[in-house]
Each structure stands twice: as structure tokens, then as C-alpha cells.
C-alpha atoms as a PDB file:
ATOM      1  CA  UNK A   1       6.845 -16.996  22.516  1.00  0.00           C
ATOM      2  CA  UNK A   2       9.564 -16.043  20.284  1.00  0.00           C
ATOM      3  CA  UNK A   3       9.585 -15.453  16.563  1.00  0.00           C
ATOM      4  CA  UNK A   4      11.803 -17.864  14.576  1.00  0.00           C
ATOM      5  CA  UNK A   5      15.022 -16.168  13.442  1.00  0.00           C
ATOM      6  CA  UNK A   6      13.701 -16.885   9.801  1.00  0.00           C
ATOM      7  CA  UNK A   7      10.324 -15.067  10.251  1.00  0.00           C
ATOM      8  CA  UNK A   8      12.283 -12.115  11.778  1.00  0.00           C
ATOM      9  CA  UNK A   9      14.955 -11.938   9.255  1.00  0.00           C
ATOM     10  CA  UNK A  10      11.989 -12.205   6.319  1.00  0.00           C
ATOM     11  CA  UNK A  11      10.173  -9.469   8.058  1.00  0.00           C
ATOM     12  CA  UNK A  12      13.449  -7.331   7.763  1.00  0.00           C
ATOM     13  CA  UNK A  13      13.867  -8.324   4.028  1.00  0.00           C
ATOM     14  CA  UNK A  14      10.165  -7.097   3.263  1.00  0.00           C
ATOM     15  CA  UNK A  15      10.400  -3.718   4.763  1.00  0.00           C
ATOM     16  CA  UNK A  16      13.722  -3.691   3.257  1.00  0.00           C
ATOM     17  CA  UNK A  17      12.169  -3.939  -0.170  1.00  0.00           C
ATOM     18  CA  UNK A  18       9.529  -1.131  -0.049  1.00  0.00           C
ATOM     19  CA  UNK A  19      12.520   0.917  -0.796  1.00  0.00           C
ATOM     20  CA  UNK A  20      12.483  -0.388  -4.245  1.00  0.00           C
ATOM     21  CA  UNK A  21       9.038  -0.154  -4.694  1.00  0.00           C
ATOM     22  CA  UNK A  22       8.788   3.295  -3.162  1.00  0.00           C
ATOM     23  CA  UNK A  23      11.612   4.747  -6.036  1.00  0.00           C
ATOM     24  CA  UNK A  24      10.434   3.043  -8.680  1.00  0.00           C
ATOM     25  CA  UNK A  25       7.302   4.636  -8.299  1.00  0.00           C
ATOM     26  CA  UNK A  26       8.928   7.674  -7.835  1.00  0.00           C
ATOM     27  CA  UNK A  27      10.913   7.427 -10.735  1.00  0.00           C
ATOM     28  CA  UNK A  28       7.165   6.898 -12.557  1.00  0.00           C
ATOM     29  CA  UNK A  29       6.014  10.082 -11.438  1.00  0.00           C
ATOM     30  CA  UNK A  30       9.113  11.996 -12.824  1.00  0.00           C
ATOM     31  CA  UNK A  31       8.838  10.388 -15.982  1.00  0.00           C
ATOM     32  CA  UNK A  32       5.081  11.237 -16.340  1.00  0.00           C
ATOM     33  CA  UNK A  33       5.928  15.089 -15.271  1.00  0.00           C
ATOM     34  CA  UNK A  34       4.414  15.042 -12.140  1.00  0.00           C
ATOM     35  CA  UNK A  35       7.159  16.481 -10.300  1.00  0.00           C
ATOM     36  CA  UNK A  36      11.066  16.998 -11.344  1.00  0.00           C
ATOM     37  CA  UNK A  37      13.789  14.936  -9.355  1.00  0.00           C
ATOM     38  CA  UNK A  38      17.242  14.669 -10.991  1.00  0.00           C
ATOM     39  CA  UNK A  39      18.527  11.887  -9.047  1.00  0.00           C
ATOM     40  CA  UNK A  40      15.784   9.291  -7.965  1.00  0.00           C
ATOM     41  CA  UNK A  41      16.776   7.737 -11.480  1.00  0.00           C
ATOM     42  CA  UNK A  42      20.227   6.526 -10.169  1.00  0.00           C
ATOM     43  CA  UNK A  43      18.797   4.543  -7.304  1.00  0.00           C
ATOM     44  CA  UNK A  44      16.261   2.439  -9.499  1.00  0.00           C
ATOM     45  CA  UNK A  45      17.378  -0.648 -11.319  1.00  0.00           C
ATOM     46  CA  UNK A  46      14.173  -1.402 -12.917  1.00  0.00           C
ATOM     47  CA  UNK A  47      12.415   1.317 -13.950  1.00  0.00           C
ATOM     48  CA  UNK A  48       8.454   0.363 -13.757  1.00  0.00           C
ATOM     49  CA  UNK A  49       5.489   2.004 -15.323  1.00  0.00           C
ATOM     50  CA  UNK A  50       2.649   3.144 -12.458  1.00  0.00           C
ATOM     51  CA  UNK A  51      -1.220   3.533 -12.935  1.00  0.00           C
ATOM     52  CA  UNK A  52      -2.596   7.160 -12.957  1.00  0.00           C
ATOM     53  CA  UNK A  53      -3.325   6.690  -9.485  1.00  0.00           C
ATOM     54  CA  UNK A  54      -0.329   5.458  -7.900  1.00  0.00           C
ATOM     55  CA  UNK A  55       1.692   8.594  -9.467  1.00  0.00           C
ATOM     56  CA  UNK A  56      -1.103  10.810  -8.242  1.00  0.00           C
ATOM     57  CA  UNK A  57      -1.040   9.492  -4.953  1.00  0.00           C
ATOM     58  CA  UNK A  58       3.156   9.982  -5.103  1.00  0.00           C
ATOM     59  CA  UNK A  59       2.822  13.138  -5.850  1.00  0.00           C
ATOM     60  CA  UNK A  60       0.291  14.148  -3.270  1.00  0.00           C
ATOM     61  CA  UNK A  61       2.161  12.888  -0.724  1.00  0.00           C
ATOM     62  CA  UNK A  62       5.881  14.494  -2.370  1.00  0.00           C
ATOM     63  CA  UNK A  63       3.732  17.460  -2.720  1.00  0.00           C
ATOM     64  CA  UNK A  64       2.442  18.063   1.057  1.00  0.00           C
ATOM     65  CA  UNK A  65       6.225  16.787   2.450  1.00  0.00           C
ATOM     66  CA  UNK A  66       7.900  19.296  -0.201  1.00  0.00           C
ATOM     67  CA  UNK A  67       5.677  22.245   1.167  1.00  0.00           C
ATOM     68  CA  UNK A  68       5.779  21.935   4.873  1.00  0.00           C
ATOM     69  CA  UNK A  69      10.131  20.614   4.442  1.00  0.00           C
ATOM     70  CA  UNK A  70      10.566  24.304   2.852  1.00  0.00           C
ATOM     71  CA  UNK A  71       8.098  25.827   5.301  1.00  0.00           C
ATOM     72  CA  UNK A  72      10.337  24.657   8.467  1.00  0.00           C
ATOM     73  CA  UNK A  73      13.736  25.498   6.101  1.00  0.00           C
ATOM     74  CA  UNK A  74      12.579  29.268   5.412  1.00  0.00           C
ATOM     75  CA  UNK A  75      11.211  29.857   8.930  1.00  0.00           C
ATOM     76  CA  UNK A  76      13.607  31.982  11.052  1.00  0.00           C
ATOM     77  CA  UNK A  77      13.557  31.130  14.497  1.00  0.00           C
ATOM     78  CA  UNK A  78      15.980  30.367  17.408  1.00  0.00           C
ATOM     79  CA  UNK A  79      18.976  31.725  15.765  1.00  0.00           C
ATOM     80  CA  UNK A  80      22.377  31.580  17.245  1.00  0.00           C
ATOM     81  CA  UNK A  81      23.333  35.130  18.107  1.00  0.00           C
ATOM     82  CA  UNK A  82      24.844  36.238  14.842  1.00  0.00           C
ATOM     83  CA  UNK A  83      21.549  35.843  12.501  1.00  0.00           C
ATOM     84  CA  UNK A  84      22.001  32.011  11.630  1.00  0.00           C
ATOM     85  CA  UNK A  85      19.295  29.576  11.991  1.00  0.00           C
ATOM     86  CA  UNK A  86      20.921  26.215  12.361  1.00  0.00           C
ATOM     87  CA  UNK A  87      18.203  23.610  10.831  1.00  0.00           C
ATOM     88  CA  UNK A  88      18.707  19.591  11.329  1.00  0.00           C
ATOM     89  CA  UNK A  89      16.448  17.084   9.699  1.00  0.00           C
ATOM     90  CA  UNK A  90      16.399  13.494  10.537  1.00  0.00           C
ATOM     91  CA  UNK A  91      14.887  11.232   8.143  1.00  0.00           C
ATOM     92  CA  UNK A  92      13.472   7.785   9.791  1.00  0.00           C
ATOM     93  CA  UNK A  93      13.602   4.484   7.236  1.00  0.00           C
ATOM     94  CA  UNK A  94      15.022   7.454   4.471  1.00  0.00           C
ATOM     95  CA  UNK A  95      15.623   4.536   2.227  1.00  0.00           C
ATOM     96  CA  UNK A  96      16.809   6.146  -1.369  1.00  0.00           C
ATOM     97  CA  UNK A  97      15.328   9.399  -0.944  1.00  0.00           C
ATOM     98  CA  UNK A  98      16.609  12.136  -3.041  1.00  0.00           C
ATOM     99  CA  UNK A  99      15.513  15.192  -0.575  1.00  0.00           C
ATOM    100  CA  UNK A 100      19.217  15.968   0.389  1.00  0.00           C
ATOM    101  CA  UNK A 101      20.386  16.359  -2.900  1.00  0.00           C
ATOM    102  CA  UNK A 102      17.258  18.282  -4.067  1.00  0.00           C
ATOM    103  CA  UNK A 103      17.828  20.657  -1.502  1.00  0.00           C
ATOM    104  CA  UNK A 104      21.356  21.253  -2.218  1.00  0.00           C
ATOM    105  CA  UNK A 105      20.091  22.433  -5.922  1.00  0.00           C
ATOM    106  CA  UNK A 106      17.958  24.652  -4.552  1.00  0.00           C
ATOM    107  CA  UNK A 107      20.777  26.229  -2.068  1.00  0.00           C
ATOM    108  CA  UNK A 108      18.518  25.101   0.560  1.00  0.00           C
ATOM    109  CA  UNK A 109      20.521  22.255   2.568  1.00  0.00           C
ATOM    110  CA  UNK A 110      19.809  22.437   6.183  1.00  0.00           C
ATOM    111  CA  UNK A 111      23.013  22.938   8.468  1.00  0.00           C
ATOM    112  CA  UNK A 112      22.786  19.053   9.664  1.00  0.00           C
ATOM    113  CA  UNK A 113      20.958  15.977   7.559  1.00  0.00           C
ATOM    114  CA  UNK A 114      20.391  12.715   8.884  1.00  0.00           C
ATOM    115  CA  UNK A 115      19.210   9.839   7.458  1.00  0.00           C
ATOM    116  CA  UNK A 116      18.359   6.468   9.070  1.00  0.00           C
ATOM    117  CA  UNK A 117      17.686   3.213   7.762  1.00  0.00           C
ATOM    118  CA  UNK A 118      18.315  -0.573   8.042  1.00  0.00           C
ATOM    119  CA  UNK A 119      22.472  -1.060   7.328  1.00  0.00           C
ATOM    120  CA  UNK A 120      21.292  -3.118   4.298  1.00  0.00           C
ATOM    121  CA  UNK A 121      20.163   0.086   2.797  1.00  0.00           C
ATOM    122  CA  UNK A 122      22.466   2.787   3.670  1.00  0.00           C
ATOM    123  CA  UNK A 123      25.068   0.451   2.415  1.00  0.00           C
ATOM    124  CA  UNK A 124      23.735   0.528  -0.665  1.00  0.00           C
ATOM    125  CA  UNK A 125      23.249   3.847  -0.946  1.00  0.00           C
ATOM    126  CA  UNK A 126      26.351   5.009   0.055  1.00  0.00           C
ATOM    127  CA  UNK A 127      28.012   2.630  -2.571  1.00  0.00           C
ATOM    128  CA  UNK A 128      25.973   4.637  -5.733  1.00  0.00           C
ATOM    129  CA  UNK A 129      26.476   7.899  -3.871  1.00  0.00           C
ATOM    130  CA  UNK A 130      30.123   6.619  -4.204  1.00  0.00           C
ATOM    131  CA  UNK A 131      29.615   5.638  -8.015  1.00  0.00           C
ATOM    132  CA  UNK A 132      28.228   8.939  -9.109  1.00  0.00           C
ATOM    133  CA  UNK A 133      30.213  12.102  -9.105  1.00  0.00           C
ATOM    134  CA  UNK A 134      26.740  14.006  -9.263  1.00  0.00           C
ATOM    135  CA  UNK A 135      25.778  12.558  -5.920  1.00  0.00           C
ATOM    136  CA  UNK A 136      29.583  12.239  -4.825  1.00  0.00           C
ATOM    137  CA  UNK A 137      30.107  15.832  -5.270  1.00  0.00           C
ATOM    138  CA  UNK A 138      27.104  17.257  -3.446  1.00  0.00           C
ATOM    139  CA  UNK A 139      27.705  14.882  -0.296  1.00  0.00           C
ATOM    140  CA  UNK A 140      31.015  16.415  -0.190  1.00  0.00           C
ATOM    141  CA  UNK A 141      33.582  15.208   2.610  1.00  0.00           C
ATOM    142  CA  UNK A 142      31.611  15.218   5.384  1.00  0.00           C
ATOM    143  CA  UNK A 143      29.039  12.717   4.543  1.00  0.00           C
ATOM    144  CA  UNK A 144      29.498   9.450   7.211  1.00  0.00           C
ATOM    145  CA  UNK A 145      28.080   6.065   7.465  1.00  0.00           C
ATOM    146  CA  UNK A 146      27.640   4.656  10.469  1.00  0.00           C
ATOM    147  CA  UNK A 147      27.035   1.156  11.473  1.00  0.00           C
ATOM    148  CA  UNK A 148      25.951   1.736  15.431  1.00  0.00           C
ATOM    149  CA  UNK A 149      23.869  -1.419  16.480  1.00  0.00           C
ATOM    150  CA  UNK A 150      22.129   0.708  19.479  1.00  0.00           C
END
């Protein structure tokens, strides 16, 4: 039997709204010191307080990503003849993350980043990427958004 288009379209909403949840918790454990991130603050409208564990658990998680993300970026295999490694990350349901820009401070920025997500929420974030020139500027150009139903 077939959901209800209401049920389905709540369902979407839900998921939709971790995103929020997931940066302002983020933006807790930057504020406590737990880890540095420049830019999660411009993606969170209401900034929240977290419980100790909540921010540990954030950071655990940011911790173990951060390590094996740089791990892949510094390894040098499959080169293309002249000594370049071409890397490509895709980031599934990306939501608001920050990692692109992070990267880019660090000189790190893979050749190719992708992020996926519901339209909802790469709208959105393309309209503050828009807004800020400190997000505007590191996108550069080349940054697209697609709106591919496939």
C-alpha cells in the first residue's frame, strides 16, 4: 500500500531538519573549544547550548572524519602521469557542512567536491554561500547547483 503524499512529504521535512540540529550542535562544540570551524556559525540561525556529552560525541565523530578525510587527501596514489593526484570527494545528505571551506584554509581542497542533499537544502545553502563574501570567495566561479530529479 502506498504512503499518503502527506506522510511522505513530512518524512522529507524531518530529515530535512537534522541539518539544523546537526550545526547547531556543531556550532556548540566550537564555542566550547572543542574544535575550530570558522564558518559553521553562518549556517546557524539559532545558536543552542549542548550538554557535555553531545559536544563530546560531535567532536568524536568530527575528530575520526577529520583524520581519515586528510589521510585519503595526503595519500599519493594513482597519479596522472605528471606527479598530480587528482582527489574527488562526494558528500551524501552534506547538509551545511563546512569541510569544503575548511579545507580550502588549509590549502588542502581536493581537485573535485561534491556535495548532495535534498534541493530544499542546497538551496539554502547556496543562497548564504551567495550572502557571504567569505564563503563566496572560496567557492569561486566554478561552484554549480544542480537541480537533476534522477
Amino acid at each position: 500500500m502506498a504512503r499518503p503524499m502527506a506522510d511522505w512529504r513530512s518524512n522529507r521535512a524531518a530529515v530535512q531538519g537534522t541539518n539544523d540540529d546537526a550545526s547547531a550542535s556543531k556550532l556548540s562544540c566550537v564555542k566550547k573549544g572543542y574544535m575550530k570551524d570558522d564558518y559553521v556559525y553562518l549556517f546557524v540561525k539559532r545558536p543552542v547550548r549542548r550538554s557535555p556529552i553531545i559536544n563530546r560525541g560531535y567532536f568524536a565523530r568530527y575528530a575520526a572524519v577529520r583524520k581519515l578525510l586528510h589521510q585519503f587527501l595526503n595519500c599519493e596514489v594513482n597519479t596522472d602521469g605528471q606527479g598530480n593526484t587528482k582527489k574527488q570527494i562526494l558528500s551524501l545528505g552534506a547538509g551545511f557542512d563546512t569541510t569544503y571551506f575548511q579545507l580550502q584554509d588549509e590549502g588542502k581542497a581536493p581537485y573535485l567536491y561534491v556535495e548532495l542533499d535534498f534541493i530544499e537544502v542546497t538551496s539554502k545553502k547556496a543562497a548564504l554561500i551567495e550572502t557571504y563574501s567569505q564563503l563566496r570567495d572560496k567557492v569561486g566561479e566554478t561552484a554549480s547547483i544542480s537541480q537533476g530529479k534522477n
